[in-house]
Protein backbone atom coordinates (compact mmCIF):
# COMPACT_ATOMS: atom_id res chain seq x y z
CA UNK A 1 0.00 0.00 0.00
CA UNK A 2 1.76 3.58 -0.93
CA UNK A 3 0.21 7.09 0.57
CA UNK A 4 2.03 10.01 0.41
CA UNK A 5 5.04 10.46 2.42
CA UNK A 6 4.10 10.31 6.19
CA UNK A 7 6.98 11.96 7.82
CA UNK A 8 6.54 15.91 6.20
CA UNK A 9 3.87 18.58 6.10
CA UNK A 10 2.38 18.74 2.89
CA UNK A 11 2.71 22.52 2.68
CA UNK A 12 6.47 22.14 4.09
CA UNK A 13 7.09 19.57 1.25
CA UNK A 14 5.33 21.91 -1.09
CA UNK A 15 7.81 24.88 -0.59
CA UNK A 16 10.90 23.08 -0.59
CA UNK A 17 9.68 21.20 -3.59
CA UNK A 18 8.53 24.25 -5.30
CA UNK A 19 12.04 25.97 -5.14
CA UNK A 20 13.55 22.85 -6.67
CA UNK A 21 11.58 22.91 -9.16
CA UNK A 22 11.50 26.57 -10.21
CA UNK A 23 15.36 25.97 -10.12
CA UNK A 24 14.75 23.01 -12.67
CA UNK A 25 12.63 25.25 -14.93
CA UNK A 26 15.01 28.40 -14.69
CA UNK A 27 17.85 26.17 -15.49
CA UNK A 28 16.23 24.26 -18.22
CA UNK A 29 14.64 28.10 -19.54
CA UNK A 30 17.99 28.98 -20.22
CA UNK A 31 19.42 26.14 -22.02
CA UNK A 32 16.37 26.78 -24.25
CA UNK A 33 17.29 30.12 -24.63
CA UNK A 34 20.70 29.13 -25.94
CA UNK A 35 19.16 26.02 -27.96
CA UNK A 36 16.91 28.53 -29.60
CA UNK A 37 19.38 31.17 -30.29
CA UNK A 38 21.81 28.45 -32.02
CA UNK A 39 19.01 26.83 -33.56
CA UNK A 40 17.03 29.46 -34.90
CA UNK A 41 20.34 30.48 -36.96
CA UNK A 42 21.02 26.64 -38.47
CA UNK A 43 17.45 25.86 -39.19
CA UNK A 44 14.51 27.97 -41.47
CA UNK A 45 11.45 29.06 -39.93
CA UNK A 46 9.65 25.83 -42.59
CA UNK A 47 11.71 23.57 -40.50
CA UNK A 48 9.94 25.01 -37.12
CA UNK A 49 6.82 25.19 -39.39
CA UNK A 50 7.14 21.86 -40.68
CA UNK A 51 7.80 20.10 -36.68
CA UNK A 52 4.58 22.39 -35.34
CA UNK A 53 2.33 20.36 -37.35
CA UNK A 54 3.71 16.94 -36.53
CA UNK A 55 3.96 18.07 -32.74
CA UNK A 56 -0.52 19.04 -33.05
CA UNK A 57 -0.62 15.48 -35.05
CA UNK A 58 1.47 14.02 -32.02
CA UNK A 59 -0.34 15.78 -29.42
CA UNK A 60 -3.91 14.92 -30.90
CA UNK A 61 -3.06 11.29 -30.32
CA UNK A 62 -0.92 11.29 -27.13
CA UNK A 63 -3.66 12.28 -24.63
CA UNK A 64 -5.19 8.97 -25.88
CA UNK A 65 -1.63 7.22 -25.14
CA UNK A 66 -1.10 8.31 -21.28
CA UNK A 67 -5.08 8.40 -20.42
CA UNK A 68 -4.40 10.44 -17.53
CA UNK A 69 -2.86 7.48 -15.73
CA UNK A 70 0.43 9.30 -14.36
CA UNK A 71 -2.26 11.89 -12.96
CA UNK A 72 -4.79 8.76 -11.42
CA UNK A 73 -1.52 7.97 -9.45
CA UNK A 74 -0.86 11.13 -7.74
CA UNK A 75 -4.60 11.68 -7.07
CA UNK A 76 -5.18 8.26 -5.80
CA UNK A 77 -5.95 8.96 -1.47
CA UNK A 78 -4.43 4.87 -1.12
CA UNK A 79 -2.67 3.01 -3.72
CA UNK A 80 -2.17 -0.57 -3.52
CA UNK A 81 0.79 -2.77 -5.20
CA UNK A 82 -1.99 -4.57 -7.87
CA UNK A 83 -2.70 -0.35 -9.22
CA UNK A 84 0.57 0.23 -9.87
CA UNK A 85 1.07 -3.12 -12.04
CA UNK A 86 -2.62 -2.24 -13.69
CA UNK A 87 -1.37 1.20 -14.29
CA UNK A 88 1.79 0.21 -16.05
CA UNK A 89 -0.02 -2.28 -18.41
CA UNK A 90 -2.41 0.44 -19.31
CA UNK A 91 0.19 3.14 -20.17
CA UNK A 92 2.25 0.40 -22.16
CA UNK A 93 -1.19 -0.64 -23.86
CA UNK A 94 -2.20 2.48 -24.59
CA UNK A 95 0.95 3.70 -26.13
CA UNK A 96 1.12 1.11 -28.46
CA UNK A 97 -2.23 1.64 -29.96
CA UNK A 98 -1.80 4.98 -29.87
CA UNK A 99 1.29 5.00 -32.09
CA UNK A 100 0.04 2.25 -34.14
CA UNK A 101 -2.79 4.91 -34.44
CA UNK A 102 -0.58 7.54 -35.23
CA UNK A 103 1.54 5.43 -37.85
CA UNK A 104 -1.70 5.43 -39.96
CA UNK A 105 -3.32 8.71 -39.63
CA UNK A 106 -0.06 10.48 -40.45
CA UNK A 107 -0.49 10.25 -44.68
CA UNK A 108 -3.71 11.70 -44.31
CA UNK A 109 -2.49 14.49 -42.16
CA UNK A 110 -0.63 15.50 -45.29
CA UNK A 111 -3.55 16.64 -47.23
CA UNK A 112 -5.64 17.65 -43.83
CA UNK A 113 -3.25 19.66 -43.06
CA UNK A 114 -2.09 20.75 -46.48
CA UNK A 115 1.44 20.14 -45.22
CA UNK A 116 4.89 19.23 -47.25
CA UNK A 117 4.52 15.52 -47.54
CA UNK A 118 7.58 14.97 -45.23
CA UNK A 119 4.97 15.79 -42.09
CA UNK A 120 4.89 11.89 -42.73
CA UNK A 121 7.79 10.35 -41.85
CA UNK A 122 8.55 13.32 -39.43
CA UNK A 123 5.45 12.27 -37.55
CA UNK A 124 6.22 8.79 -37.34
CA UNK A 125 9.58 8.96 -36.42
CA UNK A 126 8.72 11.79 -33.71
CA UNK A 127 5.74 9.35 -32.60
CA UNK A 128 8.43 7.11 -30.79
CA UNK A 129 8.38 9.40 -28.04
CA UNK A 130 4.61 8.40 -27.47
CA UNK A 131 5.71 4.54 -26.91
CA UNK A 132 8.97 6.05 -24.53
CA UNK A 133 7.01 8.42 -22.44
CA UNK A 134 4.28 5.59 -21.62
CA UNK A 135 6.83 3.59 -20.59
CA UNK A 136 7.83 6.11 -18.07
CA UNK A 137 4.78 7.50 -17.11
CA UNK A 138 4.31 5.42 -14.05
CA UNK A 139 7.63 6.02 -12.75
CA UNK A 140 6.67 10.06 -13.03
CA UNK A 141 3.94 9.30 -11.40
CA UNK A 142 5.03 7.96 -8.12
CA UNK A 143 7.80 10.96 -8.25
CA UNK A 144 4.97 13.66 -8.28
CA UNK A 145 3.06 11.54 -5.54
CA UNK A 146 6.28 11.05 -3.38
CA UNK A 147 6.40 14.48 -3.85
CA UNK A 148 10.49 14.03 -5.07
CA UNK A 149 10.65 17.54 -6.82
CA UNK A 150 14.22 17.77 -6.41
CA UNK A 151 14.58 14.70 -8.26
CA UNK A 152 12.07 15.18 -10.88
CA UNK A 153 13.80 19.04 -11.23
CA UNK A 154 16.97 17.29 -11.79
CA UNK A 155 15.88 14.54 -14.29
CA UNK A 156 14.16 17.06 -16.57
CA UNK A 157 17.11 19.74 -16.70
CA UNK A 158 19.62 16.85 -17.39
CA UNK A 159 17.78 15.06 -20.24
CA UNK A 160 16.62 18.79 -21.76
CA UNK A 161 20.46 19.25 -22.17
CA UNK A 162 21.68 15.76 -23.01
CA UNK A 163 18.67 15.47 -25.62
CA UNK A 164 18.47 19.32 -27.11
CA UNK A 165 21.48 20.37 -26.58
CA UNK A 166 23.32 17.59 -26.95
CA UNK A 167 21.78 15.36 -29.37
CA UNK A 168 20.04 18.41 -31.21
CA UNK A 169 22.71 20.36 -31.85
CA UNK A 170 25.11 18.20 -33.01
CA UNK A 171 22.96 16.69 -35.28
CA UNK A 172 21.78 20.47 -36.86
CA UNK A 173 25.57 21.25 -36.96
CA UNK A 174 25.92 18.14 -39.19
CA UNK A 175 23.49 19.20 -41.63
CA UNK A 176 20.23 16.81 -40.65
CA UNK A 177 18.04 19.73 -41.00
CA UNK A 178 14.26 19.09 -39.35
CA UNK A 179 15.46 15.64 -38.23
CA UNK A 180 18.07 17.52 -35.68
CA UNK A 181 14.73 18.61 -33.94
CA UNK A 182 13.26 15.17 -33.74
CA UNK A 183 16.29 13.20 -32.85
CA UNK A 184 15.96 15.83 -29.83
CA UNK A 185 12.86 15.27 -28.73
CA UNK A 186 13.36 11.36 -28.74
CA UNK A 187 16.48 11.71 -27.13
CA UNK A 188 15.03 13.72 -24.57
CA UNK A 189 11.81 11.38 -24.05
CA UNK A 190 13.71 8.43 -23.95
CA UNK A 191 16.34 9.99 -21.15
CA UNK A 192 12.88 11.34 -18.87
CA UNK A 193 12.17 8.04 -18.97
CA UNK A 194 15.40 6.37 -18.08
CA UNK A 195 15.66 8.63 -15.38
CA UNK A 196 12.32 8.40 -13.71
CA UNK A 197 12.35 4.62 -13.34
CA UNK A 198 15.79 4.49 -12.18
CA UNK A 199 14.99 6.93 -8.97
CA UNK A 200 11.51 5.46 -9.03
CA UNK A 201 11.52 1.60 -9.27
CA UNK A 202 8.03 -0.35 -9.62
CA UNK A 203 7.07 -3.68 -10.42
CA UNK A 204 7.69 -4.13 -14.36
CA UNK A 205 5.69 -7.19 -14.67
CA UNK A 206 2.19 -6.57 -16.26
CA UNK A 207 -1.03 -7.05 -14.86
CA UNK A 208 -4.37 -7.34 -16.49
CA UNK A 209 -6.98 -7.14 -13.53
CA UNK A 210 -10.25 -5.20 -14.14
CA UNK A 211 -11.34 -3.74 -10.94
CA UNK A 212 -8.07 -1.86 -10.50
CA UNK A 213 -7.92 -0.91 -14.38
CA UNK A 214 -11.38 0.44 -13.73
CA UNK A 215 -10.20 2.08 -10.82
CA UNK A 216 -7.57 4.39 -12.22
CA UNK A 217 -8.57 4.37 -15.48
CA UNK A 218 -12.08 6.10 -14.44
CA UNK A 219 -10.06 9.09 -13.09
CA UNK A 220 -7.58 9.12 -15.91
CA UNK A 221 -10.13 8.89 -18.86
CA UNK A 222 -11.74 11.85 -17.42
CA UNK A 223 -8.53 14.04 -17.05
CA UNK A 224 -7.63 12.78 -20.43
CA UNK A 225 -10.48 13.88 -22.06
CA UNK A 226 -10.10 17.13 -20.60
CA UNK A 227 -6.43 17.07 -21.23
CA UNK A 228 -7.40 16.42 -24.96
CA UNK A 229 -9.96 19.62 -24.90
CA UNK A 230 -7.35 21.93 -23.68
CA UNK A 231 -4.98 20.56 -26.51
CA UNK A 232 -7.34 21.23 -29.11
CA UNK A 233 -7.78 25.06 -27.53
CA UNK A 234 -4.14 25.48 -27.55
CA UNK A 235 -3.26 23.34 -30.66
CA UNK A 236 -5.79 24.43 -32.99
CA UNK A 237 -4.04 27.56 -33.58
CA UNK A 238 -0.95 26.16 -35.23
CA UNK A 239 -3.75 24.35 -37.50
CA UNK A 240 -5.55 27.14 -38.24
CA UNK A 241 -2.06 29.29 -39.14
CA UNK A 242 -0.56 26.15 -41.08
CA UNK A 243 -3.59 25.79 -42.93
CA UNK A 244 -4.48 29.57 -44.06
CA UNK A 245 -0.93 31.41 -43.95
CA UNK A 246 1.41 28.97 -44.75
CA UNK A 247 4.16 26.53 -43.54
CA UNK A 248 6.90 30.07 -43.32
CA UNK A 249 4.49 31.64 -41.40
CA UNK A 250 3.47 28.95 -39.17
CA UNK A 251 7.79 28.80 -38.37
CA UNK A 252 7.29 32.51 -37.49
CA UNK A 253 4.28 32.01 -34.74
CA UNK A 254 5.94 29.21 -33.53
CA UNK A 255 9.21 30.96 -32.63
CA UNK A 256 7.13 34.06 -31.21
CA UNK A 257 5.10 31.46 -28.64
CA UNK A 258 8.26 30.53 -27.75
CA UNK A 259 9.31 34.00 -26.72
CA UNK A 260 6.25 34.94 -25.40
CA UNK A 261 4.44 31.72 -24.20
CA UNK A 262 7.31 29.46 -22.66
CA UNK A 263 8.77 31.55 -20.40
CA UNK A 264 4.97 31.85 -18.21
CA UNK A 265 4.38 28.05 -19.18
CA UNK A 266 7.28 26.86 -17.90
CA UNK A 267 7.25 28.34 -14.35
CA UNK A 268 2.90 27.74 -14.57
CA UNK A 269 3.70 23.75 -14.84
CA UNK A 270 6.49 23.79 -12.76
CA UNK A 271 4.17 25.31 -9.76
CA UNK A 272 1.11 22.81 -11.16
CA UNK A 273 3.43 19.99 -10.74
CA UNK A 274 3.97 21.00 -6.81
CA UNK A 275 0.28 22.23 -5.85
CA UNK A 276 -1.77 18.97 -7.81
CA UNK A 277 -0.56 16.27 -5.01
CA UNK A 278 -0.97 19.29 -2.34
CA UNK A 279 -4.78 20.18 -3.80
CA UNK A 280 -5.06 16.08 -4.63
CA UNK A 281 -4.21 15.66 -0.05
CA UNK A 282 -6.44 18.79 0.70
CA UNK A 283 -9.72 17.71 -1.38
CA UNK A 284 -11.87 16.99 1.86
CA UNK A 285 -10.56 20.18 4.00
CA UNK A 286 -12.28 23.46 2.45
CA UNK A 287 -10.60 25.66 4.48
CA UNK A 288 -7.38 24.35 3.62
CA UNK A 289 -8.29 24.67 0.22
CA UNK A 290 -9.65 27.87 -0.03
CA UNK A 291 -6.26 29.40 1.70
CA UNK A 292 -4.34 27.30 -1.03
CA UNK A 293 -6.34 28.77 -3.81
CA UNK A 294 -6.39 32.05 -2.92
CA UNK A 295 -2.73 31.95 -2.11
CA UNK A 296 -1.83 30.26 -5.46
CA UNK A 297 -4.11 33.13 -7.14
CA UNK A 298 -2.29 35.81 -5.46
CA UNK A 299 1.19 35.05 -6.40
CA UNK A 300 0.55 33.60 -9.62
CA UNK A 301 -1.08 37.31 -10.81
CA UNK A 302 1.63 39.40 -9.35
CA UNK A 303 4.29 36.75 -11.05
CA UNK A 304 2.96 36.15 -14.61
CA UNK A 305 0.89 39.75 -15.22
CA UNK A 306 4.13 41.56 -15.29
CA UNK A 307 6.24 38.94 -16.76
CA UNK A 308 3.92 39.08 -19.82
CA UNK A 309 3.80 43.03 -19.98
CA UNK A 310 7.83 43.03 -19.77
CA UNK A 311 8.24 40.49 -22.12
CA UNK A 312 5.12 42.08 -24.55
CA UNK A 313 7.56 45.25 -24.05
CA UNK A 314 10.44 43.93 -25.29
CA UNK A 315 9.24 41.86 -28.07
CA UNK A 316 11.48 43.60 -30.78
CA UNK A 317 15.01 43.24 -29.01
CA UNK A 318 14.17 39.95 -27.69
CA UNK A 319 13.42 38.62 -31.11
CA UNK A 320 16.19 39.82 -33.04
CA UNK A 321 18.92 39.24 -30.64
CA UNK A 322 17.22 35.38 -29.60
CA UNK A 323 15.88 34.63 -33.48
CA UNK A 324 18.21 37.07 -35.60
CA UNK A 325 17.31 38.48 -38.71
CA UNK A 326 14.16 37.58 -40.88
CA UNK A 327 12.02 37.11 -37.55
CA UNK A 328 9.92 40.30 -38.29
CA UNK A 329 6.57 38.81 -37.86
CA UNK A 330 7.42 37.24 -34.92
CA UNK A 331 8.02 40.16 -33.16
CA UNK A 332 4.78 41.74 -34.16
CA UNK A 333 2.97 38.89 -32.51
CA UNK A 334 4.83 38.10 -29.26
CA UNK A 335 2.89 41.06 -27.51
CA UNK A 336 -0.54 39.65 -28.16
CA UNK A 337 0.58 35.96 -27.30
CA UNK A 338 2.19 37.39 -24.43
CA UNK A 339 -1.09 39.16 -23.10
CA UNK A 340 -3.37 35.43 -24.00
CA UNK A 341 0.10 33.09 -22.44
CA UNK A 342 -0.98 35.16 -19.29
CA UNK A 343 -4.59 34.37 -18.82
CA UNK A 344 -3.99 30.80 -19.71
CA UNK A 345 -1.30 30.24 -17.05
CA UNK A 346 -2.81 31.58 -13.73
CA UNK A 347 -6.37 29.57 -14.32
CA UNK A 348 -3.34 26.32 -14.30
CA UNK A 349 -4.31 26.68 -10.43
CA UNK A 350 -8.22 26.83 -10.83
CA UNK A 351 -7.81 23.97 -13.66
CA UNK A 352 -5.19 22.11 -11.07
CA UNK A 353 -7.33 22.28 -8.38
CA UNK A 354 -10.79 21.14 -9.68
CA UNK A 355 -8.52 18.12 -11.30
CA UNK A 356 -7.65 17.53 -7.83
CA UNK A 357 -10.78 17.68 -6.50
CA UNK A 358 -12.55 15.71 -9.04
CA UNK A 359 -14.52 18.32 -10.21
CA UNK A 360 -13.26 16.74 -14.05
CA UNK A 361 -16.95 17.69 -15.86
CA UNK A 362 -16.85 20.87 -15.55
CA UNK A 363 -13.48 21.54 -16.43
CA UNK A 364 -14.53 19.81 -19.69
CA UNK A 365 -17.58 22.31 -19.98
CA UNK A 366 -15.44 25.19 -19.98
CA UNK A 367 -13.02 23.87 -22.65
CA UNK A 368 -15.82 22.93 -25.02
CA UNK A 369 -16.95 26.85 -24.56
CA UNK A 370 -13.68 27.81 -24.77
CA UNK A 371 -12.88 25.99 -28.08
CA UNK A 372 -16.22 27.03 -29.68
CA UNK A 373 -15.05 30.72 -28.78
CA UNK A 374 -11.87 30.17 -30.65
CA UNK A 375 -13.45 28.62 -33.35
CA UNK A 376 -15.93 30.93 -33.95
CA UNK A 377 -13.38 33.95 -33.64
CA UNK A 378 -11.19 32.29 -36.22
CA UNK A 379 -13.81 31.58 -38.40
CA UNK A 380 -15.13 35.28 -38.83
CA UNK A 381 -10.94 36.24 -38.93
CA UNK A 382 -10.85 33.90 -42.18
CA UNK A 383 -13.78 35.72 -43.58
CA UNK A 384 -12.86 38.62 -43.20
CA UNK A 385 -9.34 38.21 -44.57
CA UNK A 386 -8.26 39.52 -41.07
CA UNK A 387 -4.88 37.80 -41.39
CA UNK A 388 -2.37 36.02 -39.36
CA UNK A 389 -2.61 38.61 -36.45
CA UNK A 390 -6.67 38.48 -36.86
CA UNK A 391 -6.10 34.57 -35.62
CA UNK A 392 -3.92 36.02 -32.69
CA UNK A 393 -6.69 38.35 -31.44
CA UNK A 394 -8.75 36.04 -31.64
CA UNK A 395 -6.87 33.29 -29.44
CA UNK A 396 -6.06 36.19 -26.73
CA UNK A 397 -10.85 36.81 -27.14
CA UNK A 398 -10.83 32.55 -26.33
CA UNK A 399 -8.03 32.92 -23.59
CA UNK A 400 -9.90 36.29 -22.31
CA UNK A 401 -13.61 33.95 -21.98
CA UNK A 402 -11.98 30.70 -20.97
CA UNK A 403 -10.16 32.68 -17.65
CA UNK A 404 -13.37 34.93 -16.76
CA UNK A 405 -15.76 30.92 -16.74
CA UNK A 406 -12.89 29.65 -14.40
CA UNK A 407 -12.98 32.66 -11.99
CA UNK A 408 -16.82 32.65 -11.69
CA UNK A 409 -17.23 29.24 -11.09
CA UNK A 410 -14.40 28.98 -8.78
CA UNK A 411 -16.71 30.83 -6.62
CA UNK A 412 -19.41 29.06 -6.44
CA UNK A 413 -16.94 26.01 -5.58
CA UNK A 414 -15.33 28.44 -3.04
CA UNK A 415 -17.74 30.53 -2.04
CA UNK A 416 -17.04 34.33 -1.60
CA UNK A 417 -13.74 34.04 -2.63
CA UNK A 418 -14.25 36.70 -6.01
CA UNK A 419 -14.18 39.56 -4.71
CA UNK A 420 -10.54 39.05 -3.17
CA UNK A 421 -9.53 37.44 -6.44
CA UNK A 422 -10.51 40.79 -7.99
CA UNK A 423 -8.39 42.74 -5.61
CA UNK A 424 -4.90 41.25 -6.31
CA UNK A 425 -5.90 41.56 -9.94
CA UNK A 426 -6.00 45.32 -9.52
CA UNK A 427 -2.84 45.26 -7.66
CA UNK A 428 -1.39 42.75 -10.34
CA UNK A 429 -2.31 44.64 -13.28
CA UNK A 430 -1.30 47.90 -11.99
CA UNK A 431 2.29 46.69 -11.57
CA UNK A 432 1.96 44.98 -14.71
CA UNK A 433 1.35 48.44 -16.38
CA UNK A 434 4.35 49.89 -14.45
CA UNK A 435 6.59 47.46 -15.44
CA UNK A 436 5.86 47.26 -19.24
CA UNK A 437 6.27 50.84 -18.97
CA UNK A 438 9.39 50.84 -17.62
CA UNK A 439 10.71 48.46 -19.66
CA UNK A 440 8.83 50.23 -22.98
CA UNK A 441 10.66 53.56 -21.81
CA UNK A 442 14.03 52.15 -21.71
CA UNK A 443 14.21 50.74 -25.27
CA UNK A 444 13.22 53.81 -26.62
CA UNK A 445 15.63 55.64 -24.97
CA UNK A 446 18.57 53.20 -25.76
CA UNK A 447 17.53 52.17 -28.80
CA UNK A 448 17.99 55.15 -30.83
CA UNK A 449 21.61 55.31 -30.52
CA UNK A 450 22.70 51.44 -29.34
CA UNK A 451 23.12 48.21 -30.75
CA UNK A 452 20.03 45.93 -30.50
CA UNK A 453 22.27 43.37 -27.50
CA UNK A 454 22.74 46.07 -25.06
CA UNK A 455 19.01 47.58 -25.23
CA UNK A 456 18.16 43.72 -24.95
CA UNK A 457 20.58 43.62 -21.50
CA UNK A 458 19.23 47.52 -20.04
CA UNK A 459 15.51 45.81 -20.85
CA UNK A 460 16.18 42.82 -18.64
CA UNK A 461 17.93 44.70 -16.13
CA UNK A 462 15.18 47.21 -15.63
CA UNK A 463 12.56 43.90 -15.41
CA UNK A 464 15.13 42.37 -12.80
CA UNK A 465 15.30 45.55 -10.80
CA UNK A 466 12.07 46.07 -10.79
CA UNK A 467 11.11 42.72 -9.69
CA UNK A 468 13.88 43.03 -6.69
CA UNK A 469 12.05 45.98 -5.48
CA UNK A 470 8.53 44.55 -5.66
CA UNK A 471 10.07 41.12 -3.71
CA UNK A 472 11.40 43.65 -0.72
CA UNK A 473 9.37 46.43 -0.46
CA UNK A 474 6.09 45.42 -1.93
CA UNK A 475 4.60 43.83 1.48
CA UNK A 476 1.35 46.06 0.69
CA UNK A 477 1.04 43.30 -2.00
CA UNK A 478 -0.83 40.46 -1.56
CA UNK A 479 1.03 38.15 -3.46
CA UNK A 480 4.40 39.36 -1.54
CA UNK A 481 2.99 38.61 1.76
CA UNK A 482 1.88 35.26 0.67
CA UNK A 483 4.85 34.52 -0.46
CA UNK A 484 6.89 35.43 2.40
CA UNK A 485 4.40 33.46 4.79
CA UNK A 486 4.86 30.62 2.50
CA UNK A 487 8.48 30.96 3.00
CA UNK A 488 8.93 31.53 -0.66
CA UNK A 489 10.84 34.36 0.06
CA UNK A 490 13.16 34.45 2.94
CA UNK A 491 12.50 36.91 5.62
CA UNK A 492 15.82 37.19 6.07
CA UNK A 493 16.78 38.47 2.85
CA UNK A 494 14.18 41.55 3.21
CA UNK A 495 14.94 42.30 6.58
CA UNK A 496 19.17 42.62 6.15
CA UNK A 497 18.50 44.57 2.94
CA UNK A 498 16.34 47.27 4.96
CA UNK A 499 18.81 47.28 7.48
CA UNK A 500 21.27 48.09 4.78
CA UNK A 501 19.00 50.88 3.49
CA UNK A 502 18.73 52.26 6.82
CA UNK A 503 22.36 52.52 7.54
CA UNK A 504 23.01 54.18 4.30
């Protein structure tokens, strides 16, 4: 029988665990960073193009391969010995069939899609990772549940580097063109999962038993499904721009998500990985769990607001010193992905929390609305010949609907709880404003008379300043004194620095 680990407070576990894994995803940001900067030079924005599609033909089909099953394991309240050996022969099952699947839908994507025909053999080579990751998937799962985030941090940083970085970029420098992006990403899927099982050991021998199949399959169908909605939300873009721009300008809106969007989505599932066992042990104590979401609201606002106004700021210097030349459009779009990357990643703690509490159906609800939103906006964008950054708007309009349906029905599941979820908005958004600003100002000023790298470093300076004096002398801020009761920021640190001020 495995529960959670007995001998730590949850929300103890949960900050320690939290600052290993924001380590992991700072760490791994910035081997993107230089991954992207390298790559972006040796590859064309059709090769980006070109893996975008396979990736929404990929993703279409993996929430099918994983069913939700590494998710069943953390939300489980007991798990017993026979679950984990049902678990393991579902993921392996599923992954098969899935890539089997995949293996004969991908011709077809081809004239779906109205992609080069290589989106064949790119997809089926790329698929691999859908047989790999199922493999793993168990092991992951009893890391989240065991609530190992220092481990899991350090498995995901070393196989990002060994996989992208390594395998990647050697490849690209040898000339393999789009396949240097594959290799990558089966390198890196098959090193996750090398990793997780060696630090997580289960039973490997399979087990087909239907009343524990049933068991966590229930659960995992139902966050798969959902899963599968919220791919379709936030993969039907790259359809839509693949489909009615073209494959060039499907490489450009790919490289500006990743300048805009990452950055938020990384830290966003970093912190969803730490508070969905937390949420998952809290389910039956309300109070708990309306401190926990109001917390997570808080400091997720004051974090990701501002990050996306400072990085909507700089979109120009970031693009042409990260992409180089011939990344116009990118640029031009970064500020409105920026703005929709935002809304998307704070409702991660609503969505987290009613996957945690089993609240799965309506989650799904609000992702069917939210799709038809997109669908319709793209629609009337199409008709109207409104153009690549028509389809933009109209993701940031979905985005815009999908966070307002979270918000009100998170308070009806937590009753009262809006009107303080409006306040740090105001506060949030104010220092958003500030901020983007700020950072606005200081490329002007610098960027009439210097060279595109140092605006880039005075930008990111001004964003790091500013954040430095919101962590120690924004305690009127909700999301600062959360934070520092969480521990998330030592109290230390803020008192020595106003001693330090005061002695000056």
């Amino acid at each position: 029988m495995i529960r959670g680990a007995p001998h730590e407070r949850p929300t103890s576990r949960a900050t320690k665990g939290l600052r290993w894994t924001l380590f992991g995803t700072f760490a791994t940001f910035v081997a993107q960073l230089a991954y992207t900067a390298v790559m972006s030079r040796l590859l064309t924005p059709g090769d980006f193009g070109l893996l975008a599609l396979a990736l929404f033909v990929l993703r279409f089909v993996s929430h099918f391969a994983q069913g939700g099953l590494s998710s069943a394991i953390v939300q489980r309240p007991v798990l017993e010995a026979r679950d984990l050996r049902a678990t393991f022969t579902l993921s392996i099952t599923t992954g098969l069939v899935a890539y089997a699947v995949l293996w004969l839908l991908a011709p077809y994507a081809v004239t779906i899609l109205g992609a080069p025909p290589g989106l064949t053999s790119v997809c089926r080579v790329l698929g691999l990772t859908l047989v790999i990751s199922a493999v793993g998937s168990t092991a992951t799962g009893l890391l989240r549940r065991s609530m190992r985030y220092r481990t899991i941090a350090l498995i995901e940083l070393g196989s990002y580097v060994a996989g992208y970085c390594g395998i990647g970029l050697v490849s690209a420098l040898a000339g393999s063109g789009i396949w240097s992006l594959v290799y990558a990403a089966v390198g890196q899927s098959a090193l996750m999962t090398l990793g997780s099982y060696t630090f997580a050991r289960h039973d490997l021998r399979l087990l087909v038993a239907g009343v524990p199949m049933r068991k966590m399959s229930s659960f995992g169908a139902k966050v798969s499904l959902v899963g599968f909605l919220e791919f379709l939300t936030i993969g039907i873009d790259n359809l839509l721009v693949g489909r009615y721009a073209g494959i060039e300008a499907l490489g450009q809106y790919n490289r500006a998500i990743l300048i805009a969007v990452l950055p938020l989505q990384q830290i966003a599932t970093a912190v969803g990985k730490v508070l969905f066992p937390i949420f998952s042990r809290m389910q039956l104590d309300h109070e708990r769990l309306r401190s926990a979401y109001l917390d997570s609201i808080a400091m997720s606002t004051l974090l990701f607001l501002p990050m996306a106004a400072a990085i909507g700021a700089g979109a120009g210097s970031f693009v042409l010193v990260l992409l180089g030349g011939g990344w116009q459009l990118a640029a031009q779009l970064v500020p409105i992905l920026a703005a929709a990357a935002a809304l998307h990643v704070v409702v991660y703690f609503p969505a987290s929390m009613a996957e945690a509490i089993g609240k799965v159906p309506m989650k799904a609800l609000i992702e069917c609305l939210h799709l038809a939103t997109l669908l319709l906006g793209a629609g009337l964008v199409v008709v109207c010949d409104g153009g690549l950054l028509g389809l933009v708007t109209a993701v940031l309009v979905g985005r815009l609907l999908q966070h307002t349906l979270y918000l009100l029905w998170m308070d009806r599941v937590i009753p009262r709880s809006l009107r303080q979820v409006l306040k740090v908005y105001a506060q949030s958004v104010a220092v958003a404003v500030a901020i983007g600003l700020a950072v606005a100002g200081v490329g002007r000023a610098i960027g009439e008379f210097a060279p595109t790298p140092v605006t880039l470093i005075a930008q990111v300076a001004t964003m790091g300043l500013a954040g430095v004096s919101i962590v120690l002398w924004g305690g009127c801020l909700d999301g600062i004194r959360v934070a520092r009761e969480r521990a998330l920021i030592p109290t230390s640190l803020v008192t020595k620095t106003r001693k330090a001020a005061a002695c000056e």
